[in-house]
C-alpha atoms as a PDB file:
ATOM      1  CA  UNK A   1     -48.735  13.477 -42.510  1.00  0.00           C
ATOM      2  CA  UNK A   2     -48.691  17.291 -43.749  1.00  0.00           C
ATOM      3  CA  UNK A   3     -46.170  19.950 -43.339  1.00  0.00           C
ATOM      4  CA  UNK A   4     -47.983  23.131 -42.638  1.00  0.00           C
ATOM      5  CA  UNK A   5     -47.193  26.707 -41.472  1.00  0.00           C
ATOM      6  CA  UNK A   6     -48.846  27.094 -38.305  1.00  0.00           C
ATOM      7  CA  UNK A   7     -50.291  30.507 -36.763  1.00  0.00           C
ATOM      8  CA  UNK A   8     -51.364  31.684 -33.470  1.00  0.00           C
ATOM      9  CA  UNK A   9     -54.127  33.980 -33.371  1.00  0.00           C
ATOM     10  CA  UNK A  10     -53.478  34.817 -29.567  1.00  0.00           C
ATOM     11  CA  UNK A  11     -49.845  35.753 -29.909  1.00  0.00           C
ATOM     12  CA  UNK A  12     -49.259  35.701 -33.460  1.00  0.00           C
ATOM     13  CA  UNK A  13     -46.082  33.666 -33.845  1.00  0.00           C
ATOM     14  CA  UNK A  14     -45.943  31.598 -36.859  1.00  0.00           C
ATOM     15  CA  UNK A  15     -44.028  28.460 -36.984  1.00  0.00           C
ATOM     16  CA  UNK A  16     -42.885  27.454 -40.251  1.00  0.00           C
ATOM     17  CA  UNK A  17     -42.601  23.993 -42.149  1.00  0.00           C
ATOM     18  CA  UNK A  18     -44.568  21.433 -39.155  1.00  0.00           C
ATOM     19  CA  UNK A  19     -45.485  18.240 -38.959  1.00  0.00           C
ATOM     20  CA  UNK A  20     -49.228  17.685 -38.982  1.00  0.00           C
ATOM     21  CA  UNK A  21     -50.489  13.873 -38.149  1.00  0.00           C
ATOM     22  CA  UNK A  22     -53.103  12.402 -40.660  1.00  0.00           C
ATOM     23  CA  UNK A  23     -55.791  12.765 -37.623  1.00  0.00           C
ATOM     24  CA  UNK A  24     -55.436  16.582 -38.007  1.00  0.00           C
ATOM     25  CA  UNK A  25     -54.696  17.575 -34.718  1.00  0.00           C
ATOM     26  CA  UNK A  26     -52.149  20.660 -34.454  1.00  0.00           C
ATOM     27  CA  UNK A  27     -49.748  20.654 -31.677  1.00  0.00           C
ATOM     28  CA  UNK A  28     -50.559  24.077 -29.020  1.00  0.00           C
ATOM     29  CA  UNK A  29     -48.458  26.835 -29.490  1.00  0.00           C
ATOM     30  CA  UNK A  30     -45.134  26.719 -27.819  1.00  0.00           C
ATOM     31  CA  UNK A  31     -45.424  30.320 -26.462  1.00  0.00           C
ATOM     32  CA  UNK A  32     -48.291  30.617 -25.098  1.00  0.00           C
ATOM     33  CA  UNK A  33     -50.208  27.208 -25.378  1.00  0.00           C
ATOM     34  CA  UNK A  34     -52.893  28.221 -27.509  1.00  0.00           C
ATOM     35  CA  UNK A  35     -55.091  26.553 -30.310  1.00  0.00           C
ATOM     36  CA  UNK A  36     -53.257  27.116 -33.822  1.00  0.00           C
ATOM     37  CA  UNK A  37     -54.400  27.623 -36.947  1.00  0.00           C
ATOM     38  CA  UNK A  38     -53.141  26.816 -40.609  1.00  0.00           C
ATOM     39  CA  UNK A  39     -51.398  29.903 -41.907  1.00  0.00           C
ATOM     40  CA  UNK A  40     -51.188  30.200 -45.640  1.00  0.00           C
ATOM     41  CA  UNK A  41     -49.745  33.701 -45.864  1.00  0.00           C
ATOM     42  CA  UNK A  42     -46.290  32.218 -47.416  1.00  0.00           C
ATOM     43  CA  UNK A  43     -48.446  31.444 -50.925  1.00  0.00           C
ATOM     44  CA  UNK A  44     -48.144  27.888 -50.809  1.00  0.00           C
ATOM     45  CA  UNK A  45     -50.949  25.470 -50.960  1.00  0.00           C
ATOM     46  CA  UNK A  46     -50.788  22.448 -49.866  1.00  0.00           C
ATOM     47  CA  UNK A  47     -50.334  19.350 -52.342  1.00  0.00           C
ATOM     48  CA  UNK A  48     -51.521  15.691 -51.532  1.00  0.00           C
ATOM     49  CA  UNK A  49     -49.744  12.977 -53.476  1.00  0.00           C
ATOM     50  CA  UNK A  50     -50.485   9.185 -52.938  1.00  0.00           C
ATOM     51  CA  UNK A  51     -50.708   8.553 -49.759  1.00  0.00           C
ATOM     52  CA  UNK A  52     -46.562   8.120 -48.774  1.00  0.00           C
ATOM     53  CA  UNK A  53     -43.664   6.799 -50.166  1.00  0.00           C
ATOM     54  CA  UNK A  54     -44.107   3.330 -50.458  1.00  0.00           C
ATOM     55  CA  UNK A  55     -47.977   3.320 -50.559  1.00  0.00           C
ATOM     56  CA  UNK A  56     -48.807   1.925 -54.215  1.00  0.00           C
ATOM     57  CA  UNK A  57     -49.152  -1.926 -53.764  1.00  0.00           C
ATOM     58  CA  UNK A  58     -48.398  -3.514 -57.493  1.00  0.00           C
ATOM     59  CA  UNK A  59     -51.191  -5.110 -59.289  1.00  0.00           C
ATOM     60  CA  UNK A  60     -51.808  -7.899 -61.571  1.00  0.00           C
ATOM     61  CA  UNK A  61     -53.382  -6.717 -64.410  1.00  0.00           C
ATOM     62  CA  UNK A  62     -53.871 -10.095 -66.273  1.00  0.00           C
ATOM     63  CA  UNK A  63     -52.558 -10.101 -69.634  1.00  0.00           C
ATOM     64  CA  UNK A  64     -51.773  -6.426 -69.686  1.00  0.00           C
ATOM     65  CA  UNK A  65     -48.785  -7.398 -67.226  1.00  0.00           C
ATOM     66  CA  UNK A  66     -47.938  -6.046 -63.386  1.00  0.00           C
ATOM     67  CA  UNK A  67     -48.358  -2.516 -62.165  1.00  0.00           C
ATOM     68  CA  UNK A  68     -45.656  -1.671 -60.537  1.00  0.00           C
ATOM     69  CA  UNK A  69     -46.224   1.907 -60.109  1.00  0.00           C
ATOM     70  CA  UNK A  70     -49.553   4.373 -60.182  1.00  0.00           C
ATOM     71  CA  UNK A  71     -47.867   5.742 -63.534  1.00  0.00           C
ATOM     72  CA  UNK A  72     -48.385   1.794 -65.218  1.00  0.00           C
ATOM     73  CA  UNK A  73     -51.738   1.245 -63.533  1.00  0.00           C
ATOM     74  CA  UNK A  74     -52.917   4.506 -65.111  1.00  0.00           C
ATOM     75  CA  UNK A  75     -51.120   3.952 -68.613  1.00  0.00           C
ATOM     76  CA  UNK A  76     -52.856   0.099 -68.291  1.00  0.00           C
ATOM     77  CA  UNK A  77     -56.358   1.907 -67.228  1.00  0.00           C
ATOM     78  CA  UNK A  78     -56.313   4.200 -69.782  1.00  0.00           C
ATOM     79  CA  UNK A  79     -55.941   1.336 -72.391  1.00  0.00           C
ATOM     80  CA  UNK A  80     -59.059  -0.684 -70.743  1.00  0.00           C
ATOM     81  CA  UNK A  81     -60.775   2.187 -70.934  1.00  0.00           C
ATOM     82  CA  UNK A  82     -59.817   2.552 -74.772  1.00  0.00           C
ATOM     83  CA  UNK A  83     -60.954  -0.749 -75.540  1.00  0.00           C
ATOM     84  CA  UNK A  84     -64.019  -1.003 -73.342  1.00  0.00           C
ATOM     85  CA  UNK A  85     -65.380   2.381 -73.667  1.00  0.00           C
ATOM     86  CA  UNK A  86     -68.446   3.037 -71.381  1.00  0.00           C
ATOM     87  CA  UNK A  87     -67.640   0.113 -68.934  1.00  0.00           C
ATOM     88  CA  UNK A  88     -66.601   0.308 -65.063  1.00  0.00           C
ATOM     89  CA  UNK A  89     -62.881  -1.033 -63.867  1.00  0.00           C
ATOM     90  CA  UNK A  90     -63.144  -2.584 -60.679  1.00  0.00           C
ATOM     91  CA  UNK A  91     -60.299  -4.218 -58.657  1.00  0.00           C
ATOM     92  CA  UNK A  92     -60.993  -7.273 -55.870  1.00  0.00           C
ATOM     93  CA  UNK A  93     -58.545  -7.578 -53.508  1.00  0.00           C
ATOM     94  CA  UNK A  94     -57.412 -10.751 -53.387  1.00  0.00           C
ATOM     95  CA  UNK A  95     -56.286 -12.222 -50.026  1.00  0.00           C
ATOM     96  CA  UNK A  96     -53.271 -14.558 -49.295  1.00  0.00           C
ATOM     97  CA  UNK A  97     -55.848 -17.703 -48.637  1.00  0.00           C
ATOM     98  CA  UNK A  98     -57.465 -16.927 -52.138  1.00  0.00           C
ATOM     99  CA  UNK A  99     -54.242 -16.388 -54.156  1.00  0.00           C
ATOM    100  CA  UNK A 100     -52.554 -19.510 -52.009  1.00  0.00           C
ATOM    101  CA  UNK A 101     -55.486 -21.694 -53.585  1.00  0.00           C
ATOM    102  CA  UNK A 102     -55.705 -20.168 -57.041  1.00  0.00           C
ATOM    103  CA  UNK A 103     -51.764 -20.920 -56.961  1.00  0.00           C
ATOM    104  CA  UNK A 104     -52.442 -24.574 -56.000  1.00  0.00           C
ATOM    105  CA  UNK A 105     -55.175 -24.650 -57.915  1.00  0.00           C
ATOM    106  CA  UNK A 106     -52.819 -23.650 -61.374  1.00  0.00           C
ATOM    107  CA  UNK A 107     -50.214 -26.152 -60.267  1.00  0.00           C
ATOM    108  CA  UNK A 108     -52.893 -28.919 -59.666  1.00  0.00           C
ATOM    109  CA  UNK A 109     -54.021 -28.591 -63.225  1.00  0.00           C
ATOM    110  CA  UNK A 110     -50.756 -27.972 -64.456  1.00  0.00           C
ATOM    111  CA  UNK A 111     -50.100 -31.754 -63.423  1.00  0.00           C
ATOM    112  CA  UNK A 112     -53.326 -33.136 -64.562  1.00  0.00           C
ATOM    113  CA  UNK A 113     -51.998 -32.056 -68.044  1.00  0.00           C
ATOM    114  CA  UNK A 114     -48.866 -33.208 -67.440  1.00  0.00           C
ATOM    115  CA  UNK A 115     -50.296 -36.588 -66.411  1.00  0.00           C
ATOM    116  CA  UNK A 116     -52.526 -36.793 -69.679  1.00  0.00           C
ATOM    117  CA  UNK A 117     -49.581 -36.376 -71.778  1.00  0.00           C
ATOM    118  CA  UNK A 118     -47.791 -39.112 -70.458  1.00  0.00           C
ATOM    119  CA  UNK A 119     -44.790 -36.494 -68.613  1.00  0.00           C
ATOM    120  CA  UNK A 120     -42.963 -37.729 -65.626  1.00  0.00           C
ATOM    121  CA  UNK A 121     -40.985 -35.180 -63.830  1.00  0.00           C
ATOM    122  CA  UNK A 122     -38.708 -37.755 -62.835  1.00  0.00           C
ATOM    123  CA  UNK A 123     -38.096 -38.503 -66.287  1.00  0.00           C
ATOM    124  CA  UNK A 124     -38.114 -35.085 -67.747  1.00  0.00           C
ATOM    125  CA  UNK A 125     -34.811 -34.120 -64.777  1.00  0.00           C
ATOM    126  CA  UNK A 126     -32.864 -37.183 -66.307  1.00  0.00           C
ATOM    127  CA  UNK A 127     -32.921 -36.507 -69.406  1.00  0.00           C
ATOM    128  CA  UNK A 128     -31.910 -32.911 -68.573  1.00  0.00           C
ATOM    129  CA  UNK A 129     -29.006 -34.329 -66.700  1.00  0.00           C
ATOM    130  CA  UNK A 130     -28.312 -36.983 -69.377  1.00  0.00           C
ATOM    131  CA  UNK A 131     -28.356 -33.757 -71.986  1.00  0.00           C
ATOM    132  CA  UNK A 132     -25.807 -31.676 -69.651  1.00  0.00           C
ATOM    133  CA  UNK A 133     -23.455 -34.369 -69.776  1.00  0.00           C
ATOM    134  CA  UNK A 134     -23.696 -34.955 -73.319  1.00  0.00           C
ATOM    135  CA  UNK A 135     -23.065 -30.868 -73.791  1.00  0.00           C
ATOM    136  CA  UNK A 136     -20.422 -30.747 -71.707  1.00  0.00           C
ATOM    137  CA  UNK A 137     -18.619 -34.182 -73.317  1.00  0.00           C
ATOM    138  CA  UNK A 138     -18.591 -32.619 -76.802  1.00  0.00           C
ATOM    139  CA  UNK A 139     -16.998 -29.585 -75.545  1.00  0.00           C
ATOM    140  CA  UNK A 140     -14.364 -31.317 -74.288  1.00  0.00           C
ATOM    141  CA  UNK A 141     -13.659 -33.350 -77.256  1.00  0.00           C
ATOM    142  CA  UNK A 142     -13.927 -30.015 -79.464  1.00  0.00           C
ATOM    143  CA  UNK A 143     -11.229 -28.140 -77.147  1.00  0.00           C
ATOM    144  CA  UNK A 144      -9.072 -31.499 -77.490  1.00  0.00           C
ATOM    145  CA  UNK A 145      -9.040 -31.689 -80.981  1.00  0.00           C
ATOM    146  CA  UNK A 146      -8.922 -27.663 -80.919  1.00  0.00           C
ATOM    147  CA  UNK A 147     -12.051 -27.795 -83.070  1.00  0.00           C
ATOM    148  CA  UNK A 148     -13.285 -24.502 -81.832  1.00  0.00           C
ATOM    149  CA  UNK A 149      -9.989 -22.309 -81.689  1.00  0.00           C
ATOM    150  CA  UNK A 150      -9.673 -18.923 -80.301  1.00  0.00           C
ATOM    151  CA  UNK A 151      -8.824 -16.182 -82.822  1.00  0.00           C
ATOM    152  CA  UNK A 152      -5.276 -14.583 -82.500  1.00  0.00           C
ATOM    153  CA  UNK A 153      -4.638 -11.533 -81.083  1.00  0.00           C
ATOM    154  CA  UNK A 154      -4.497  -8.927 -83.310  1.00  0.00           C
ATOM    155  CA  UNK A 155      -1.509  -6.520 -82.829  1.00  0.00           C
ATOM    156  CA  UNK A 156      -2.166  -2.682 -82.835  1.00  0.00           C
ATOM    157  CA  UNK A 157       0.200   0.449 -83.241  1.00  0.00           C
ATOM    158  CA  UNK A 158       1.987   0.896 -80.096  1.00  0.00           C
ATOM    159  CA  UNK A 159       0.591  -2.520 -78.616  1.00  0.00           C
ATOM    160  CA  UNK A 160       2.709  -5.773 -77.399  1.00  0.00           C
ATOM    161  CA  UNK A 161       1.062  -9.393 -78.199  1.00  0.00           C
ATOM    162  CA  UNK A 162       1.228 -11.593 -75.302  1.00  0.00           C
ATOM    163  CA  UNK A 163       2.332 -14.895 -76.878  1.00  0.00           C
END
């Protein structure tokens, strides 16, 4: 969508600041129904950024991190084209089937290594649990015996110590 100043040559009223869908077509004049045409007599040119708010869709960039905005993806391109000087960046899209599988695909050989080194998930929540307990049984014990005591409050000019 553009915001243009709009002119008509057969009556030659020009609207100010209008809306202008991305197909082009200007809306007749409101006088006399004529064709309008773009007036640029107030000095400004037209700019073009992106294509919207909202329009940049982040990217993975694989080690380099996510691109969250066109600012990162150009600070990340300008790197890869540091390092690979002479060389072409192109982007795949990648569909939600494709990164659904490559997903599975990282989780499936994320067990198989889990699996050759003798790790059972089952296992591995216990003795989280067992080690939570543990944690919180020798925190208890340390407030009991007042192992870990809080400091006193200090008392400063013009303050009152709660006791």
């Amino acid at each position: 969508m553009a915001i243009l100043d709009l002119r008509c040559p057969s009556c030659a009223v020009t609207e100010a600041n209008v809306f202008i869908s991305m197909n082009g077509e200007k809306p007749p004049c409101a006088v006399c129904g004529g064709a309008r045409v773009a007036d640029w007599s107030s000095g400004q040119a037209p700019s073009v950024r992106g294509q919207g708010y909202g329009s940049f869709v982040p990217i993975d960039m694989g080690v380099l991190g996510k691109a969250e905005t066109k600012e990162d993806f150009d600070r990340m391109k300008g790197i890869i084209e540091q390092r690979f000087p002479g060389h072409r960046i192109e982007l795949e899209s990648e569909t939600k089937e494709k990164k659904t599988q490559r997903v599975e695909e990282l989780k499936h050989k994320n067990y198989l290594t889990k699996q050759a080194h003798g790790v059972d998930e089952k296992i591995v929540g216990e003795l989280r649990t067992e080690d939570k307990v543990k944690k919180a049984e020798v925190a208890a014990f340390r407030e009991k015996k007042n192992l870990d005591p809080k400091p006193p409050k200090m008392k400063t000019p013009g303050q009152s110590v709660d006791v």
